[in-house]
C-alpha atoms as a PDB file:
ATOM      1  CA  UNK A   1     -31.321 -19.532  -5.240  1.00  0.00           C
ATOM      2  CA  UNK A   2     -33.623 -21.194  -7.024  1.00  0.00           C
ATOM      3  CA  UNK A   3     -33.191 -21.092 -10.965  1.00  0.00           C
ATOM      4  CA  UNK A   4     -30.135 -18.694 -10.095  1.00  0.00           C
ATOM      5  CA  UNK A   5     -28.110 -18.571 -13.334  1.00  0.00           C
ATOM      6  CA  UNK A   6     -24.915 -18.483 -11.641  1.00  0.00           C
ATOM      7  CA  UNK A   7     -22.446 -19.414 -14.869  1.00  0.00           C
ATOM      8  CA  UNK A   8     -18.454 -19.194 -13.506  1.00  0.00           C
ATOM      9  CA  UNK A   9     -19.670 -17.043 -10.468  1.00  0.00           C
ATOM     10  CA  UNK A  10     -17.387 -16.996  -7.508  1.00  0.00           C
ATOM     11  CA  UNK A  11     -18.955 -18.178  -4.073  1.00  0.00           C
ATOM     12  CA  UNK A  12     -15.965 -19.632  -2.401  1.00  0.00           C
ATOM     13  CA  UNK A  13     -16.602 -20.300   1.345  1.00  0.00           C
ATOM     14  CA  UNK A  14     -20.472 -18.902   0.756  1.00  0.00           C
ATOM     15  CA  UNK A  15     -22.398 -20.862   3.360  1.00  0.00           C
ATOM     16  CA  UNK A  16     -25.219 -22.622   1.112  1.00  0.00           C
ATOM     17  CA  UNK A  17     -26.434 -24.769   4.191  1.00  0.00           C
ATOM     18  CA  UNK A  18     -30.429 -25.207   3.327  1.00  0.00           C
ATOM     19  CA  UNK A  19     -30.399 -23.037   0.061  1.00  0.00           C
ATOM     20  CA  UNK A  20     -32.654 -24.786  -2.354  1.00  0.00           C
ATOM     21  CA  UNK A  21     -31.039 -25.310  -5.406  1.00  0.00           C
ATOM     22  CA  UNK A  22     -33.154 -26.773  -7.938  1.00  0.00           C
ATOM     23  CA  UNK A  23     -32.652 -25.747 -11.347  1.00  0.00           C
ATOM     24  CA  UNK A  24     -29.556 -23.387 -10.194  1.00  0.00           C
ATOM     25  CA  UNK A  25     -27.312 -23.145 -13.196  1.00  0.00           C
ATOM     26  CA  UNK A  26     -24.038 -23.939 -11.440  1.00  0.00           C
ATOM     27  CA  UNK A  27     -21.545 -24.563 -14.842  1.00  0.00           C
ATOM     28  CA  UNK A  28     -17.747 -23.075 -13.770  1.00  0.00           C
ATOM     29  CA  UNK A  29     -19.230 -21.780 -10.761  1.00  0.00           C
ATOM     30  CA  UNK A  30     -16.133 -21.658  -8.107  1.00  0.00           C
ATOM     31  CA  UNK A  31     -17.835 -23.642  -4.976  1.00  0.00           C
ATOM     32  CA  UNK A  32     -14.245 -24.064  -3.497  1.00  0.00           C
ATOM     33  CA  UNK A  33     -15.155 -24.093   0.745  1.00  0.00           C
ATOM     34  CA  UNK A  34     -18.682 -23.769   0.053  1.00  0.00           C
ATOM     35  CA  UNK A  35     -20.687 -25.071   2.843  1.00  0.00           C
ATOM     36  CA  UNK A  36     -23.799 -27.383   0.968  1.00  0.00           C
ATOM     37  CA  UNK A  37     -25.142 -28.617   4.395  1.00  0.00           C
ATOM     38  CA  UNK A  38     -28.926 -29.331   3.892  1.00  0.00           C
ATOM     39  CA  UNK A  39     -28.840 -28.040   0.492  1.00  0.00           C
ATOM     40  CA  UNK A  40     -31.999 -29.046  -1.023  1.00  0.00           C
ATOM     41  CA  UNK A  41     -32.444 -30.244  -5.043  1.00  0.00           C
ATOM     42  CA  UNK A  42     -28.667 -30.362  -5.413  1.00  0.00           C
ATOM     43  CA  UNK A  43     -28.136 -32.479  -8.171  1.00  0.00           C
ATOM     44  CA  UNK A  44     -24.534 -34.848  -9.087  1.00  0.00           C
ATOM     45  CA  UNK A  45     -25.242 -32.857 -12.396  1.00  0.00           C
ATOM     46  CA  UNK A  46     -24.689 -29.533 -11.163  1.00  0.00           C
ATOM     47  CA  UNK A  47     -21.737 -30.686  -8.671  1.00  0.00           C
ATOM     48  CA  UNK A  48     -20.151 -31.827 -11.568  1.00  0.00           C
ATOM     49  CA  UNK A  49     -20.152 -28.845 -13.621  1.00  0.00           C
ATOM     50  CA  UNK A  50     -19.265 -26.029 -10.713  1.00  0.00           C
ATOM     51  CA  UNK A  51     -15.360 -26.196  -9.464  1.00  0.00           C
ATOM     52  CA  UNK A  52     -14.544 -27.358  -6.012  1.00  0.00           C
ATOM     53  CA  UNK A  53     -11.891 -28.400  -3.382  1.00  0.00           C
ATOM     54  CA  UNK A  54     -11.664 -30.423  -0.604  1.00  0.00           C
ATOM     55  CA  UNK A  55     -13.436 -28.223   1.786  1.00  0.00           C
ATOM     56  CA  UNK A  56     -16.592 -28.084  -0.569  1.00  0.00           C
ATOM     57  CA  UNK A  57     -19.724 -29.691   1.132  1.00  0.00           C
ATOM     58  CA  UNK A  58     -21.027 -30.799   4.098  1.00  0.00           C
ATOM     59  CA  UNK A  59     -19.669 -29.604   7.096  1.00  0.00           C
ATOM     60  CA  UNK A  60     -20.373 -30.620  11.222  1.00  0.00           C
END
């Protein structure tokens, strides 16, 4: 996914464990359940531009 323009894409519950991420364009980009285990080059920047919820991120 690298330098993936993915601009208010949906990807809710997409399992993102170990996708590298740099330069991903992740603005309105609805990451609500996404699992971002071992993403790589995820930035605060991008997190803070895509939409989440609670079940966003890492999961064991």
């Amino acid at each position: 996914m690298r330098g993936a323009c993915l601009i208010a894409a949906n990807i809710r519950g997409v399992d993102l464990s170990w996708a590298d991420l740099i330069g991903a364009d992740l603005r309105d980009t609805d990451l609500s359940g996404a699992n971002l285990t071992n993403s790589i080059f995820l930035t605060q920047a991008q997190i803070n531009t895509a939409k989440g919820d609670s079940h966003t991120g890492n999961r064991k």
